[in-house]
PDB file of N, CA and C in Angstrom:
ATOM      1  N   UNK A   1      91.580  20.001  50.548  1.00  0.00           N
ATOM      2  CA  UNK A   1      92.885  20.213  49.949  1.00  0.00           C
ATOM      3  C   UNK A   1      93.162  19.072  48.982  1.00  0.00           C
ATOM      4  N   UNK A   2      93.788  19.433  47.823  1.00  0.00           N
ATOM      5  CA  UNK A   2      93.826  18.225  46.835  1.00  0.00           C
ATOM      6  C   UNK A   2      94.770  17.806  47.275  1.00  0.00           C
ATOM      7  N   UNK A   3      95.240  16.289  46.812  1.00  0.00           N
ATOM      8  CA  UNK A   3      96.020  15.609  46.757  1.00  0.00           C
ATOM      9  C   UNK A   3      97.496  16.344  46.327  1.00  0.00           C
ATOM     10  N   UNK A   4      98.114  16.518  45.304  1.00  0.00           N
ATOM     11  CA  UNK A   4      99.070  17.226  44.775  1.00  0.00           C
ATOM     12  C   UNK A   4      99.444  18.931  45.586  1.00  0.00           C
ATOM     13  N   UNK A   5      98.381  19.039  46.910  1.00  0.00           N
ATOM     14  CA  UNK A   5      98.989  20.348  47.054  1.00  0.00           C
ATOM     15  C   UNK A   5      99.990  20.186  48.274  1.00  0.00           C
ATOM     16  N   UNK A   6      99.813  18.411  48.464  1.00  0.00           N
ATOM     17  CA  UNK A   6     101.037  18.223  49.679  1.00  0.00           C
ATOM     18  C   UNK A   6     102.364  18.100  49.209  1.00  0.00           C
ATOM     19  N   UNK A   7     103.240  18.880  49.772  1.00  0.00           N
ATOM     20  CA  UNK A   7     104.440  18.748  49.341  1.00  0.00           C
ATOM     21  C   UNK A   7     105.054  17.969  49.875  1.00  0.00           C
ATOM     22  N   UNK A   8     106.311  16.919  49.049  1.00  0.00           N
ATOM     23  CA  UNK A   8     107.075  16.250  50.298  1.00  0.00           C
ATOM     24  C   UNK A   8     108.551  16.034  49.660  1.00  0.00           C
ATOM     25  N   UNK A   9     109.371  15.879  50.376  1.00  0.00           N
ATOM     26  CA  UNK A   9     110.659  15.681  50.521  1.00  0.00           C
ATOM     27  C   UNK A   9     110.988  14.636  49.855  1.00  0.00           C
ATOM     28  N   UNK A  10     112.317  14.377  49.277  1.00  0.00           N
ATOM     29  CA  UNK A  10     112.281  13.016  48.176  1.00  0.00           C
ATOM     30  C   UNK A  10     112.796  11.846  49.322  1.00  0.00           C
ATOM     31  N   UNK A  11     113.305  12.462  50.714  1.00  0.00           N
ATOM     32  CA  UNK A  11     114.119  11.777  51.330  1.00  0.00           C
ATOM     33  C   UNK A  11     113.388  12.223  53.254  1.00  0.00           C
ATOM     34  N   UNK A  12     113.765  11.322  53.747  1.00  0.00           N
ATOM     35  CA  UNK A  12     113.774  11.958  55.068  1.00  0.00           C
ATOM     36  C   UNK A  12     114.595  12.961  55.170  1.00  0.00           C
ATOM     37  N   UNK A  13     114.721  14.397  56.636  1.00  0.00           N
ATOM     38  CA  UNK A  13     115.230  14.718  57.029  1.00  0.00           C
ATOM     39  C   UNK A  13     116.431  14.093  57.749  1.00  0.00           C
ATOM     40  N   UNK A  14     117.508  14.246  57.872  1.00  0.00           N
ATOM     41  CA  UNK A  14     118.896  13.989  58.821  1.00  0.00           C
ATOM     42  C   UNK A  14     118.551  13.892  60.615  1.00  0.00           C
ATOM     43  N   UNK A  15     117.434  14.632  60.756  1.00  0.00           N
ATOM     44  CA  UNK A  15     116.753  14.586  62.268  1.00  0.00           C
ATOM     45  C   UNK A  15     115.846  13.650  62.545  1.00  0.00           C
ATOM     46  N   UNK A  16     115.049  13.083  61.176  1.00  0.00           N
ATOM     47  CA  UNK A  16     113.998  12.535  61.498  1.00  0.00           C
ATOM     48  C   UNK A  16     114.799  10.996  62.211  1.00  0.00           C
ATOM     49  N   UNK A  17     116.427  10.816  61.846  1.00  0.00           N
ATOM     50  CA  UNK A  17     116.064   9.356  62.240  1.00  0.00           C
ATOM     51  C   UNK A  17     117.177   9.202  63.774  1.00  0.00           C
ATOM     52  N   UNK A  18     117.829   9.784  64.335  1.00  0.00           N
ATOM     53  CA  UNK A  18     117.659  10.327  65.732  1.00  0.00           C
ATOM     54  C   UNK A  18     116.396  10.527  66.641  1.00  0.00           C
ATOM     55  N   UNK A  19     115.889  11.109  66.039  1.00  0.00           N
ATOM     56  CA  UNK A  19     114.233  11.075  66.349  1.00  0.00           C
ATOM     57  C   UNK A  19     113.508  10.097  66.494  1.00  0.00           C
ATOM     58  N   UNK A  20     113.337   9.089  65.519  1.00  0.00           N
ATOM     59  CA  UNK A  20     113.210   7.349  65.457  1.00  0.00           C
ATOM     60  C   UNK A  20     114.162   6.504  66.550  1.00  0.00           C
ATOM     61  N   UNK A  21     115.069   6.516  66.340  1.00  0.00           N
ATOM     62  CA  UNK A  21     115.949   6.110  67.702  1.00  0.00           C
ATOM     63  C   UNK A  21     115.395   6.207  68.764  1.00  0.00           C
ATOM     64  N   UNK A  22     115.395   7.223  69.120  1.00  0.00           N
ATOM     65  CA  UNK A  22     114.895   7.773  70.981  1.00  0.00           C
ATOM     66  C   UNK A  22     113.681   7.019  70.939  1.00  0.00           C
ATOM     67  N   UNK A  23     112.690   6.679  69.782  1.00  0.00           N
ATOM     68  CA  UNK A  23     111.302   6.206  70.077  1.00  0.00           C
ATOM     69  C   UNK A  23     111.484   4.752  70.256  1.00  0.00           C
ATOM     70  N   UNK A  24     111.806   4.449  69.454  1.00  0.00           N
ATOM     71  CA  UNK A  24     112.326   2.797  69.096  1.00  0.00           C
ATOM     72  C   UNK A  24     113.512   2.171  70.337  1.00  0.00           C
ATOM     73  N   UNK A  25     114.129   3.137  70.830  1.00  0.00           N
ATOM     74  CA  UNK A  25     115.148   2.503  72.301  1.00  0.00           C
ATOM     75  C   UNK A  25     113.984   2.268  73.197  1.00  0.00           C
ATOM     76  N   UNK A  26     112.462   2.900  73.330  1.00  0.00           N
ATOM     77  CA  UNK A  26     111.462   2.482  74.433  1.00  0.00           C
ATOM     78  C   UNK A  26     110.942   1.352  73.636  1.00  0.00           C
ATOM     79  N   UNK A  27     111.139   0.987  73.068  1.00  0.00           N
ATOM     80  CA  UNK A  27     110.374  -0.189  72.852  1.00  0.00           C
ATOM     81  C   UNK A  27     111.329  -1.626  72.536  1.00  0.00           C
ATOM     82  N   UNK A  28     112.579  -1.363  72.124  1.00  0.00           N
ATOM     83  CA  UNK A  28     113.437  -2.450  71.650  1.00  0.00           C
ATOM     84  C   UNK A  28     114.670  -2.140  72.760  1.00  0.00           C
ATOM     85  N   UNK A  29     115.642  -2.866  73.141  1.00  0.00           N
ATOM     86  CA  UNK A  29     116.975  -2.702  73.212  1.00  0.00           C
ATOM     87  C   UNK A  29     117.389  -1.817  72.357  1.00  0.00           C
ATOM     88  N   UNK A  30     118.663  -1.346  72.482  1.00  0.00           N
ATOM     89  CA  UNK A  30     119.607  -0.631  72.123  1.00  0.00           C
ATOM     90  C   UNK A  30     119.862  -1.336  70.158  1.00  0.00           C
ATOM     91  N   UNK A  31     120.422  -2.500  71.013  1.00  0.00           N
ATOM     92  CA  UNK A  31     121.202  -3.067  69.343  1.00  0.00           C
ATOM     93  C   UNK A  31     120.037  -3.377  68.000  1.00  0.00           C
ATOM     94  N   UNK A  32     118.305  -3.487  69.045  1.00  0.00           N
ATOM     95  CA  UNK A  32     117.709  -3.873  68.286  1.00  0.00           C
ATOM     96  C   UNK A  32     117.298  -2.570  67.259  1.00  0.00           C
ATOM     97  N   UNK A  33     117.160  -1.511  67.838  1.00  0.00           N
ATOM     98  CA  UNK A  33     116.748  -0.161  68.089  1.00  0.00           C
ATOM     99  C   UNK A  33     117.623   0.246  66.763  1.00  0.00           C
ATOM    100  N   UNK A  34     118.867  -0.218  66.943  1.00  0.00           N
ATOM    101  CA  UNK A  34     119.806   0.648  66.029  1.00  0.00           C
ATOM    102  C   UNK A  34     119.996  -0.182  64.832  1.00  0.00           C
ATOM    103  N   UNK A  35     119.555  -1.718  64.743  1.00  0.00           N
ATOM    104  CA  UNK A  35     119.582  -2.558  63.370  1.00  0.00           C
ATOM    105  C   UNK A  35     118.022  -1.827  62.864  1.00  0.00           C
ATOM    106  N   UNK A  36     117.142  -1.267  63.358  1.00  0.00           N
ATOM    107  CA  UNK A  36     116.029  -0.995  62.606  1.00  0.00           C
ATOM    108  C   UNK A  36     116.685  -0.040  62.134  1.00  0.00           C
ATOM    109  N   UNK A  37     117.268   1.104  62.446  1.00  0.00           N
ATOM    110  CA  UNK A  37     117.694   2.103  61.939  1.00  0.00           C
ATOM    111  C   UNK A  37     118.418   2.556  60.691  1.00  0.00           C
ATOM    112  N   UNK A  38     119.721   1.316  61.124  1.00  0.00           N
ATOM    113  CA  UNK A  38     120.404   1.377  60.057  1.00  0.00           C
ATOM    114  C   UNK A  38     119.741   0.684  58.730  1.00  0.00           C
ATOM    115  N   UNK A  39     118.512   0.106  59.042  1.00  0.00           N
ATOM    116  CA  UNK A  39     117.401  -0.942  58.033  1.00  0.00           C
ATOM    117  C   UNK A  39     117.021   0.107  56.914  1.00  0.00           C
ATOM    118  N   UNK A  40     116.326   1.345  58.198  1.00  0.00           N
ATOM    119  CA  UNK A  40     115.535   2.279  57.535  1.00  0.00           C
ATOM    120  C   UNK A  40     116.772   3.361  56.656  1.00  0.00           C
ATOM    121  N   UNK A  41     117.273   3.430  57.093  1.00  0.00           N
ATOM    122  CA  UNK A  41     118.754   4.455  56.524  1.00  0.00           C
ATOM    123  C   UNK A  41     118.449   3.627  54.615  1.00  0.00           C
ATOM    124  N   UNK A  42     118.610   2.275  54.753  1.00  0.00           N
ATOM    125  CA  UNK A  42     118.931   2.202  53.336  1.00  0.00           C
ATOM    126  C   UNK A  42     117.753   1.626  52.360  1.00  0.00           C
ATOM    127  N   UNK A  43     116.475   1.452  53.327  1.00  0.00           N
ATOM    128  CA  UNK A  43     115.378   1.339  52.569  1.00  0.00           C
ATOM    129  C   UNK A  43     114.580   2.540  51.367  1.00  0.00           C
ATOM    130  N   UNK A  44     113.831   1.923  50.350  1.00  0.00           N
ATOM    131  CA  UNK A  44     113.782   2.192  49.426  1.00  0.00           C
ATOM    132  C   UNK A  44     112.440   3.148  50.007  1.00  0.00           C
ATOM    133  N   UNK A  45     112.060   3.768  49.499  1.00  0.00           N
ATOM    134  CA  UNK A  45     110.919   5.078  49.265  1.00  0.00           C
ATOM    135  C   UNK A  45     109.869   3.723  48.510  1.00  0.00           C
ATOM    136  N   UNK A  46     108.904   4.668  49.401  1.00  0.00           N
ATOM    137  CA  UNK A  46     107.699   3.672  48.956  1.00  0.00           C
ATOM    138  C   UNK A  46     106.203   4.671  49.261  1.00  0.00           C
ATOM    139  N   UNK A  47     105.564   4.381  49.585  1.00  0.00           N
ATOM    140  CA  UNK A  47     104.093   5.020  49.994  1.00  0.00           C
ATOM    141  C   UNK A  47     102.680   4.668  50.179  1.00  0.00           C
ATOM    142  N   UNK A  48     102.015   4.913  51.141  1.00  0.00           N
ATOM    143  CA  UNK A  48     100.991   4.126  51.808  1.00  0.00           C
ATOM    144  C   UNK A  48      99.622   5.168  51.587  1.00  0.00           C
ATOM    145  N   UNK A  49      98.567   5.051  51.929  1.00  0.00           N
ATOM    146  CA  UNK A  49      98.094   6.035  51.898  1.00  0.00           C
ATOM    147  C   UNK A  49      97.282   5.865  53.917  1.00  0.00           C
ATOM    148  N   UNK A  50      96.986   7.314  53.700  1.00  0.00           N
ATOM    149  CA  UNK A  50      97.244   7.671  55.478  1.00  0.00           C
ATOM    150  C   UNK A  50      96.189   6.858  56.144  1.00  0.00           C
ATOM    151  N   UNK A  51      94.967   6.459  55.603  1.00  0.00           N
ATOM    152  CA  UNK A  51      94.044   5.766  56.367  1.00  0.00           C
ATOM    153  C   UNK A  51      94.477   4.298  56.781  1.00  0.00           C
ATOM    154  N   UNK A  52      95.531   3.602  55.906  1.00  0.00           N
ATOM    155  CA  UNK A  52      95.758   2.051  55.994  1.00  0.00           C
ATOM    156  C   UNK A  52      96.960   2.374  56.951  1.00  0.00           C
ATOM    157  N   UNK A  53      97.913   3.731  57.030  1.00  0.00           N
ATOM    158  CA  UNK A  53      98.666   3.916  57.781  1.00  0.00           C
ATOM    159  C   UNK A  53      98.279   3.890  59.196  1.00  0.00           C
ATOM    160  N   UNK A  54      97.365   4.503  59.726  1.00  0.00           N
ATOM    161  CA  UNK A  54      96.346   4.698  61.054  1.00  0.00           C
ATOM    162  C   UNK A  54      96.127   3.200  61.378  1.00  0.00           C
ATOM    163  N   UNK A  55      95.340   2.585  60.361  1.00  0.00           N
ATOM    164  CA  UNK A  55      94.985   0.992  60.600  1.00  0.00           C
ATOM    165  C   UNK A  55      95.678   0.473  60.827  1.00  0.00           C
ATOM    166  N   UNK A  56      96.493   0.621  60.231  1.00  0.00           N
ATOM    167  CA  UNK A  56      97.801  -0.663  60.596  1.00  0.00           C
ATOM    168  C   UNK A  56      98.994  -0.400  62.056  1.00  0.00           C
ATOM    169  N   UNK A  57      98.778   0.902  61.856  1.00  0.00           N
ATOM    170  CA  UNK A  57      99.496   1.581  63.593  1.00  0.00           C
ATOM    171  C   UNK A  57      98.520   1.340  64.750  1.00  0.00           C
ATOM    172  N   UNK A  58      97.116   1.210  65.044  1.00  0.00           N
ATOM    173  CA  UNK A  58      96.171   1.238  65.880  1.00  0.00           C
ATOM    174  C   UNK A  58      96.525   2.047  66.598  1.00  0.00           C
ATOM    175  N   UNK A  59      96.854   3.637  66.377  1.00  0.00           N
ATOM    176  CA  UNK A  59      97.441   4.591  66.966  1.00  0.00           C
ATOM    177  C   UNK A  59      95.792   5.403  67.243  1.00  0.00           C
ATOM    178  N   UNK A  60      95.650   6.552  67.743  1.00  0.00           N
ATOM    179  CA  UNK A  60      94.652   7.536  67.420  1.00  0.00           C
ATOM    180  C   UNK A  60      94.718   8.749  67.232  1.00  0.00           C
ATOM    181  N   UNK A  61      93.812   9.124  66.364  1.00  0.00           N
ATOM    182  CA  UNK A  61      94.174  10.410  65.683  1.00  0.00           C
ATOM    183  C   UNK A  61      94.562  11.455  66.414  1.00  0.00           C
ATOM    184  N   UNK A  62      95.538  11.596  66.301  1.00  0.00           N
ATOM    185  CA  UNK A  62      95.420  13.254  67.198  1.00  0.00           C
ATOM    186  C   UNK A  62      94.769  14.662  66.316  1.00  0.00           C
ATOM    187  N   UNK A  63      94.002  15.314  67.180  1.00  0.00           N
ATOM    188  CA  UNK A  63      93.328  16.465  67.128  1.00  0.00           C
ATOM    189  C   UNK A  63      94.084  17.830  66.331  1.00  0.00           C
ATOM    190  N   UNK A  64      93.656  18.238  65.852  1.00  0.00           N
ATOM    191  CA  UNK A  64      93.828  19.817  65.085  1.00  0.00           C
ATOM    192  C   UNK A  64      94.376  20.627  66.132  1.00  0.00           C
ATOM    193  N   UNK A  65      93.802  20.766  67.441  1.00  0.00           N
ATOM    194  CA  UNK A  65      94.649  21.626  68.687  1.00  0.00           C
ATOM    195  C   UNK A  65      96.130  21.219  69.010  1.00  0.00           C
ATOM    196  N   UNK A  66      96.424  19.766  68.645  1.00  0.00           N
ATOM    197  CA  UNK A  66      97.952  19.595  69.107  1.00  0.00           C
ATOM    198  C   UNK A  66      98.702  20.264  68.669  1.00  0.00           C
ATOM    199  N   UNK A  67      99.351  20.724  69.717  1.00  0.00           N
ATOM    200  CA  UNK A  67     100.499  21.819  68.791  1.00  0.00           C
ATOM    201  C   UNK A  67     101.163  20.965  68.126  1.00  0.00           C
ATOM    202  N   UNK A  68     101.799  20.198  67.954  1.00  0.00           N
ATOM    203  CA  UNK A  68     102.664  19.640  66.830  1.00  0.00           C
ATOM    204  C   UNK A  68     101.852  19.088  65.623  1.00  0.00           C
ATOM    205  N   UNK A  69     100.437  19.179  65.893  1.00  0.00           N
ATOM    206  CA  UNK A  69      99.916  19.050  64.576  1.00  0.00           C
ATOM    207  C   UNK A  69      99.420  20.295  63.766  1.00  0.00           C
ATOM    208  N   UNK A  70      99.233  21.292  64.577  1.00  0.00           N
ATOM    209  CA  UNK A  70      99.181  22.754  63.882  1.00  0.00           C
ATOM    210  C   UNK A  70     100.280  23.033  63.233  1.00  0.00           C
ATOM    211  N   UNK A  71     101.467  22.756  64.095  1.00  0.00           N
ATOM    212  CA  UNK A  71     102.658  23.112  63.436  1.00  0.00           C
ATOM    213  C   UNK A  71     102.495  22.848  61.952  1.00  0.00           C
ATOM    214  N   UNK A  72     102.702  21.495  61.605  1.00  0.00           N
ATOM    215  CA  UNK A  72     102.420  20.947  60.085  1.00  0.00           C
ATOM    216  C   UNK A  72     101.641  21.431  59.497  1.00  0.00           C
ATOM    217  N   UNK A  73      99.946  21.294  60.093  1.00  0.00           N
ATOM    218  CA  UNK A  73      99.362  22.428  59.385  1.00  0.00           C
ATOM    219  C   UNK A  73      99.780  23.359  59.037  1.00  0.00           C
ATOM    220  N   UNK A  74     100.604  24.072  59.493  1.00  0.00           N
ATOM    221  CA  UNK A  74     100.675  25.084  59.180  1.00  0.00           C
ATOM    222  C   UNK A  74     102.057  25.074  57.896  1.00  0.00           C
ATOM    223  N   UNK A  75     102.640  24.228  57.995  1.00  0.00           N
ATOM    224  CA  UNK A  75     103.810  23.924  57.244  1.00  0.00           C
ATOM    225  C   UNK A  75     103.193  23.436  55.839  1.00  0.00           C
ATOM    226  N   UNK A  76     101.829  22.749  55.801  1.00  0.00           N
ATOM    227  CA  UNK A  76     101.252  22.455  54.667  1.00  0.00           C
ATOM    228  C   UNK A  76     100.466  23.565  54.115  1.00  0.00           C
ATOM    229  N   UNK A  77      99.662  24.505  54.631  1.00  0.00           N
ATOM    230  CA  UNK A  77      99.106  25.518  54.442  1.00  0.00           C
ATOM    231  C   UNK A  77      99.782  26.568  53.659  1.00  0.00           C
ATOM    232  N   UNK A  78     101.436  26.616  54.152  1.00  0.00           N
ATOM    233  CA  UNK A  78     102.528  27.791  53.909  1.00  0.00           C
ATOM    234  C   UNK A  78     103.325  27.121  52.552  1.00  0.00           C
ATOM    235  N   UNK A  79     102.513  25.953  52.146  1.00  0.00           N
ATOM    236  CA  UNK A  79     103.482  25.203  50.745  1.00  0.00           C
ATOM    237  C   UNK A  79     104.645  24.401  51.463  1.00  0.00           C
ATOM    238  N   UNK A  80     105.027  24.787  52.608  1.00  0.00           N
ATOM    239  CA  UNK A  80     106.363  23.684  52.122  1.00  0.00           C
ATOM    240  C   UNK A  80     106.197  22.354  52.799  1.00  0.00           C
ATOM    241  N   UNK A  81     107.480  21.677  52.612  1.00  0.00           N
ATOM    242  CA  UNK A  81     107.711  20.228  52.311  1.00  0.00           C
ATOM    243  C   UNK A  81     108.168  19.718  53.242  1.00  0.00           C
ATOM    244  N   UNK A  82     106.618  18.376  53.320  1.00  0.00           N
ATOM    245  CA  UNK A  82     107.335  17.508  55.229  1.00  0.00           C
ATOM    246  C   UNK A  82     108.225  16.423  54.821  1.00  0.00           C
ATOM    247  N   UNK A  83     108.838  15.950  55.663  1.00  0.00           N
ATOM    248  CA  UNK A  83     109.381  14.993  55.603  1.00  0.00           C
ATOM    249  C   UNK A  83     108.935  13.331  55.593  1.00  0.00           C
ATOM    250  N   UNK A  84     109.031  12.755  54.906  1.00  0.00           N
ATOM    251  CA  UNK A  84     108.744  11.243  54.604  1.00  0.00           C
ATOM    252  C   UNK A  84     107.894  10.817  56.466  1.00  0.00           C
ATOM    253  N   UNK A  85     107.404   9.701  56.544  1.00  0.00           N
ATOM    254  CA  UNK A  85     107.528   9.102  57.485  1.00  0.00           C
ATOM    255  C   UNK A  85     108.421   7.946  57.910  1.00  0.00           C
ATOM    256  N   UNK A  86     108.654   7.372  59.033  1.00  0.00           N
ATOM    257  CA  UNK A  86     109.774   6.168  58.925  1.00  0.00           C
ATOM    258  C   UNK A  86     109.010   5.113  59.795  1.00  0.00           C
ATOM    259  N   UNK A  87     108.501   4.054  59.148  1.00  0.00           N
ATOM    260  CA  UNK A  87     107.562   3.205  59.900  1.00  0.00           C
ATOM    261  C   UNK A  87     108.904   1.834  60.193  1.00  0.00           C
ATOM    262  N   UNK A  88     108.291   0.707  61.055  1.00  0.00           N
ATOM    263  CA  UNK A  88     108.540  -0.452  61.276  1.00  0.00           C
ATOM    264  C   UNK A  88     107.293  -1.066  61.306  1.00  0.00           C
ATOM    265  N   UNK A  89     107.664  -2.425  60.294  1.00  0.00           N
ATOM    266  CA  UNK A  89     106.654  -3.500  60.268  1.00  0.00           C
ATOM    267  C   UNK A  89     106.819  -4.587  61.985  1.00  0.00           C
ATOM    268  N   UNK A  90     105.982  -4.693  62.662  1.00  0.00           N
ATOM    269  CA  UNK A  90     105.933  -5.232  63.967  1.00  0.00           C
ATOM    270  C   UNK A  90     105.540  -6.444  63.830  1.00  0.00           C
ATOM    271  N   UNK A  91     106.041  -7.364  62.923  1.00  0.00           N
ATOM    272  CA  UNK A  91     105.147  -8.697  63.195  1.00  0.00           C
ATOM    273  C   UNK A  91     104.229  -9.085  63.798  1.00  0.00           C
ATOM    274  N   UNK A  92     104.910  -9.199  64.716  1.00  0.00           N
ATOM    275  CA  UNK A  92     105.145 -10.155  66.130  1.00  0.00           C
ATOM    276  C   UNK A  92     103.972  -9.845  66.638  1.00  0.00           C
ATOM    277  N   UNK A  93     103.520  -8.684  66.511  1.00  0.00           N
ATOM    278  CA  UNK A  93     102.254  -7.487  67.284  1.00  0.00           C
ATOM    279  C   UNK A  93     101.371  -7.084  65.668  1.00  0.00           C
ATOM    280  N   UNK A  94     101.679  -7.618  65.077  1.00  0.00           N
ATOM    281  CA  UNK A  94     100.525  -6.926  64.020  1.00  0.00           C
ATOM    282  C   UNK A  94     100.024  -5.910  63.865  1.00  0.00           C
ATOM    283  N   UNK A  95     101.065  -5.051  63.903  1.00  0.00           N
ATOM    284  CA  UNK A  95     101.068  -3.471  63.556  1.00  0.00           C
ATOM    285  C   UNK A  95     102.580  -3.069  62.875  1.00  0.00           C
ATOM    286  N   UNK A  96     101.628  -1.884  62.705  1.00  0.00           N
ATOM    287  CA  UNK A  96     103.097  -0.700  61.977  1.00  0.00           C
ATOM    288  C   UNK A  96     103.483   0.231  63.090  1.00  0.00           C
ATOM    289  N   UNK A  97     104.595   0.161  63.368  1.00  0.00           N
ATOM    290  CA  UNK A  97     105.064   1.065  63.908  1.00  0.00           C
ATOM    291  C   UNK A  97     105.568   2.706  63.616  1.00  0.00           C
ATOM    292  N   UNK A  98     105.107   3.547  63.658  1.00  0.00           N
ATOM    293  CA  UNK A  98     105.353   4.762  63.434  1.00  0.00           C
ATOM    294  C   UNK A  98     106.804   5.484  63.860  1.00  0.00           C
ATOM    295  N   UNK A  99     107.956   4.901  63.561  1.00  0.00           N
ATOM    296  CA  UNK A  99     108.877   5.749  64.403  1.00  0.00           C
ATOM    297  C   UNK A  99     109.129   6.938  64.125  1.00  0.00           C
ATOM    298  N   UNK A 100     109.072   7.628  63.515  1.00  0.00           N
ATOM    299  CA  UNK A 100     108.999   8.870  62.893  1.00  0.00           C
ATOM    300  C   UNK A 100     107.595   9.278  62.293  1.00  0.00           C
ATOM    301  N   UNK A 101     107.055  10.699  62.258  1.00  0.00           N
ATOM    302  CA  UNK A 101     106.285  10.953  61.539  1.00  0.00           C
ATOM    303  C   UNK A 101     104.809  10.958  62.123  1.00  0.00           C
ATOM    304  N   UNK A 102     104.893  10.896  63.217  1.00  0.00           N
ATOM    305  CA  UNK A 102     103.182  10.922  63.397  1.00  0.00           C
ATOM    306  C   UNK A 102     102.075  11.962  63.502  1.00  0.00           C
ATOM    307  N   UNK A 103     102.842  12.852  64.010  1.00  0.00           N
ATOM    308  CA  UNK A 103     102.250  14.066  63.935  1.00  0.00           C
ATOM    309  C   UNK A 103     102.023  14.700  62.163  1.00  0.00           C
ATOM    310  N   UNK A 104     102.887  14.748  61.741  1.00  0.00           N
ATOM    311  CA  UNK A 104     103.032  14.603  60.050  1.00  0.00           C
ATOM    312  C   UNK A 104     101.458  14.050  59.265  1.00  0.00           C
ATOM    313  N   UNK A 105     101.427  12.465  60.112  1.00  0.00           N
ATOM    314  CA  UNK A 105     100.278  12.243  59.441  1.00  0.00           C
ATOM    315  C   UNK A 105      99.201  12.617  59.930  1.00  0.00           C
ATOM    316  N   UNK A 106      99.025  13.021  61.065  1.00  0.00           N
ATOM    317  CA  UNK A 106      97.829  13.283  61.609  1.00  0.00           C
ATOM    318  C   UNK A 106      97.493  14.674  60.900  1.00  0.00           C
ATOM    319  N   UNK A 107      98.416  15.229  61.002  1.00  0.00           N
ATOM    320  CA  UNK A 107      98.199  16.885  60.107  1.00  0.00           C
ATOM    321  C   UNK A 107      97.651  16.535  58.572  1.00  0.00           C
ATOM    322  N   UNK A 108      97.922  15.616  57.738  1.00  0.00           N
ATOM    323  CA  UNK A 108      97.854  14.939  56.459  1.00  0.00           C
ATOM    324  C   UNK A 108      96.214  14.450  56.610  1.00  0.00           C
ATOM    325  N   UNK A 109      96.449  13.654  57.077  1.00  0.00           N
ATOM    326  CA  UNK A 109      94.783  13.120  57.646  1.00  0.00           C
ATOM    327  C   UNK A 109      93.670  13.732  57.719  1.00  0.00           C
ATOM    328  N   UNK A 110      94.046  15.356  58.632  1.00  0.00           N
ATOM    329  CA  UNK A 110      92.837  15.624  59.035  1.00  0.00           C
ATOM    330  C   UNK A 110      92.788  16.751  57.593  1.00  0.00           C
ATOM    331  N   UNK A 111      93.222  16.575  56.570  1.00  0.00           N
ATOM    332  CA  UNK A 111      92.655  16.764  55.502  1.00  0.00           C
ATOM    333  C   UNK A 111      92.122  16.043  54.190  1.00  0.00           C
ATOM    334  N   UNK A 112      92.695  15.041  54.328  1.00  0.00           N
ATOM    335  CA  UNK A 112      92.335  13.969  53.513  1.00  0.00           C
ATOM    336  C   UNK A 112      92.844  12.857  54.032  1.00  0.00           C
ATOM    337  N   UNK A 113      92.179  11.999  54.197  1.00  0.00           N
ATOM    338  CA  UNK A 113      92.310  10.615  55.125  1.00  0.00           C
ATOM    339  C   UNK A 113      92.919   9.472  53.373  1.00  0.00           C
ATOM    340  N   UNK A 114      93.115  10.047  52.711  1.00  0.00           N
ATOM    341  CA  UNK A 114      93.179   9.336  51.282  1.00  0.00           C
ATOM    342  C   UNK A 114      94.400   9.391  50.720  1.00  0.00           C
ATOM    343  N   UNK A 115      95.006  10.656  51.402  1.00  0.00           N
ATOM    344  CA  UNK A 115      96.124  11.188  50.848  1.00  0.00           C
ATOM    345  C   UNK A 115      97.479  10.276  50.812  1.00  0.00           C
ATOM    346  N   UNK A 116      98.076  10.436  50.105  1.00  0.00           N
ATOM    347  CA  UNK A 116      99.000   9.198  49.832  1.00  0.00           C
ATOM    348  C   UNK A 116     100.567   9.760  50.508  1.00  0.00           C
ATOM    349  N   UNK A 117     100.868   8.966  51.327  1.00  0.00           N
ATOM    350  CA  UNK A 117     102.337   9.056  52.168  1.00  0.00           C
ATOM    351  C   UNK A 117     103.331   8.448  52.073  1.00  0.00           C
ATOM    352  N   UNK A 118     104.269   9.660  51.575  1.00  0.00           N
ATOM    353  CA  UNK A 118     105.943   8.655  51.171  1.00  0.00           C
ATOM    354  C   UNK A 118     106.224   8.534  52.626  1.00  0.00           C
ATOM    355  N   UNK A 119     106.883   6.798  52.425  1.00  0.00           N
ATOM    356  CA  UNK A 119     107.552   6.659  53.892  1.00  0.00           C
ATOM    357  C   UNK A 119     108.557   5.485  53.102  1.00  0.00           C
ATOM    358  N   UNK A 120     109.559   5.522  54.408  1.00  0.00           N
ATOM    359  CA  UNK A 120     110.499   4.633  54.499  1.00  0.00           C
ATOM    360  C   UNK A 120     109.419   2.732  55.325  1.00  0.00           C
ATOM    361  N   UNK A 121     110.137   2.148  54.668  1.00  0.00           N
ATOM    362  CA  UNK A 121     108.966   0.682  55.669  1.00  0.00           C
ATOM    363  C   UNK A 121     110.076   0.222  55.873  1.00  0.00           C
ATOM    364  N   UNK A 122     110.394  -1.225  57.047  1.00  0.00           N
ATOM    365  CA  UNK A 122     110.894  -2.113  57.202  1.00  0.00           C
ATOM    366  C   UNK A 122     110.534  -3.089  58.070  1.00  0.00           C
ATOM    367  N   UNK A 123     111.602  -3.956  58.040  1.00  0.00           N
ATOM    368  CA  UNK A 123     110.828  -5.271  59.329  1.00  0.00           C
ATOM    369  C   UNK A 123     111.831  -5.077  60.293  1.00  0.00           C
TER     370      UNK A 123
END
């Protein structure tokens, strides 16, 4: 799949960062949880491409059978448009944090590991 046949959103979804929350309260406090949030709310659009995204998350790929990665597949297959990802820079731990979006990239990935991903970043 070429590059240009991924579609994407100029902005996150309104769900995606509720969604980030619930992930980010298991890992931070509450107040910390919700200063990333409101971080990511007003950070600028930027973009990574998906292989340095993986690297820098030390996450692992999830498989083509996950349903939430078919889903996308299938959302990329049908033309339309995913939503951004919403990462956190982790210092402290020397990683990226994925709070939003992972399934997104894994669906992205397992077609082109090159492909370039709008996301929200912060610290």
């Amino acid at each position: 799949m070429k590059q240009n046949a991924y579609k994407w959103l100029k902005q996150p979804e309104d769900q995606d960062y509720p969604a980030a929350l619930s992930y980010l309260s298991l890992l931070y406090d509450e107040r910390t949880a919700a200063a990333c949030m409101n971080k990511l709310k007003r950070a600028r659009m930027t973009e990574f491409k998906a292989k340095d995204i993986f690297r820098a998350s030390g996450l692992p790929l999830l498989g083509t059978t996950n349903t939430h990665v078919q889903k996308d597949r299938k959302r990329i297959q049908s033309g339309r448009a995913l939503s951004p990802l919403l990462l956190i820079r982790d210092s402290a731990n020397g990683k990226v944090i994925i709070a939003d979006g992972y399934h997104r990239l894994c669906a992205v990935y397992s077609y082109d590991e090159d492909a370039v991903i709008p996301c929200k970043i912060v610290r």
